[in-house]
Protein backbone atom coordinates (compact mmCIF):
# COMPACT_ATOMS: atom_id res chain seq x y z
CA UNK A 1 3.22 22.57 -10.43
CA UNK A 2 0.31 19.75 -10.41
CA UNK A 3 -0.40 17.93 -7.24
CA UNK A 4 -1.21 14.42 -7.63
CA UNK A 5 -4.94 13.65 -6.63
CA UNK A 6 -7.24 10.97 -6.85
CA UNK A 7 -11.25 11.01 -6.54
CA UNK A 8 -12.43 9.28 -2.92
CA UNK A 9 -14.30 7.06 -4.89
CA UNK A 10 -11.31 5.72 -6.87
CA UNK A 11 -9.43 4.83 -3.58
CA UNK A 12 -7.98 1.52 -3.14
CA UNK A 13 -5.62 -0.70 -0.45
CA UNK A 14 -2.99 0.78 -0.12
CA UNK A 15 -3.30 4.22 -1.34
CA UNK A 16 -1.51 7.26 1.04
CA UNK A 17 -3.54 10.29 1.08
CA UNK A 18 -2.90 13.71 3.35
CA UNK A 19 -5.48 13.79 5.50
CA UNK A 20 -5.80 16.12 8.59
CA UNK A 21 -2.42 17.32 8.32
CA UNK A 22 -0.82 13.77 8.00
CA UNK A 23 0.12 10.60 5.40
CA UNK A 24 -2.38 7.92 5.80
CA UNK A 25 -2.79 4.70 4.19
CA UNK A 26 -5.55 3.11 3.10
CA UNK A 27 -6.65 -0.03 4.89
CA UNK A 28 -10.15 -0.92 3.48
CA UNK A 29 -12.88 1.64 1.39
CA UNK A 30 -16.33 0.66 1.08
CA UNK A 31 -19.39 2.78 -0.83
CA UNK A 32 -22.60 3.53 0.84
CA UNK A 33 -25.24 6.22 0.15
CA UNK A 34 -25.98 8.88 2.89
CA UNK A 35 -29.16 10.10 3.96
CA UNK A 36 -30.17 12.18 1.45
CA UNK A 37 -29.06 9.81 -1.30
CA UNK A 38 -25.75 11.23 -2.42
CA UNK A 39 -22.98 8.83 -2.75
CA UNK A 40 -20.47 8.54 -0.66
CA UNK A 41 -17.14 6.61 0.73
CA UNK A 42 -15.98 5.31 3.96
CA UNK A 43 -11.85 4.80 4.69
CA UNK A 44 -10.40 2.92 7.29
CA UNK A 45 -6.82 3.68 7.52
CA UNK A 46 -3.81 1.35 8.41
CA UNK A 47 -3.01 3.83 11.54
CA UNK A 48 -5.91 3.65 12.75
CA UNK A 49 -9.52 4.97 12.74
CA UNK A 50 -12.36 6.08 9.61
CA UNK A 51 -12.80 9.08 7.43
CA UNK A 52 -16.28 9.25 5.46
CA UNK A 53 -15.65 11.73 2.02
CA UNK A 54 -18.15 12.38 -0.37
CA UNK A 55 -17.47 9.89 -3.67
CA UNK A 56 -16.27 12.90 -6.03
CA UNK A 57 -14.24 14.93 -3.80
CA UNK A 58 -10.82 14.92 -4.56
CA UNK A 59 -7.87 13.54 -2.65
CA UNK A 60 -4.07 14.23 -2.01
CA UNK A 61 -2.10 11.15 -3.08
CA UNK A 62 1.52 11.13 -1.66
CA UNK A 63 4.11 8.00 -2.44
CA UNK A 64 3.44 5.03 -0.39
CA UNK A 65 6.20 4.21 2.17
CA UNK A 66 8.68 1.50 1.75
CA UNK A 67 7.55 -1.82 3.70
């Protein structure tokens, strides 16, 4: 069975991804470098709070929720 996944770096509004044990939606994603030069990503999710990921690690996509 595949699992449906999706690079951080890939991740737009609107997206739900498992994170920490939950579905989360994506509220905004922007791209910034970290110290040591490395991309990576910063999530702000529509329930509230960030996650930073690394720009090529890869994601759990679940189906968005009906509106």
């Amino acid at each position: 069975m595949s699992v449906p996944t999706k690079r951080a770096a890939l991740l737009v509004r609107g997206d739900v991804i498992g994170y920490e044990g939950q579905w989360r939606r994506v509220r905004a994603s922007t791209k910034e470098s970290t110290a040591l030069g490395g991309p990576s990503v910063i999530v702000a999710w529509e329930e509230g709070g960030f996650a930073r990921f690394g720009a090529d690690d890869m994601l759990l996509l679940g189906r968005p929720r009906p509106v």
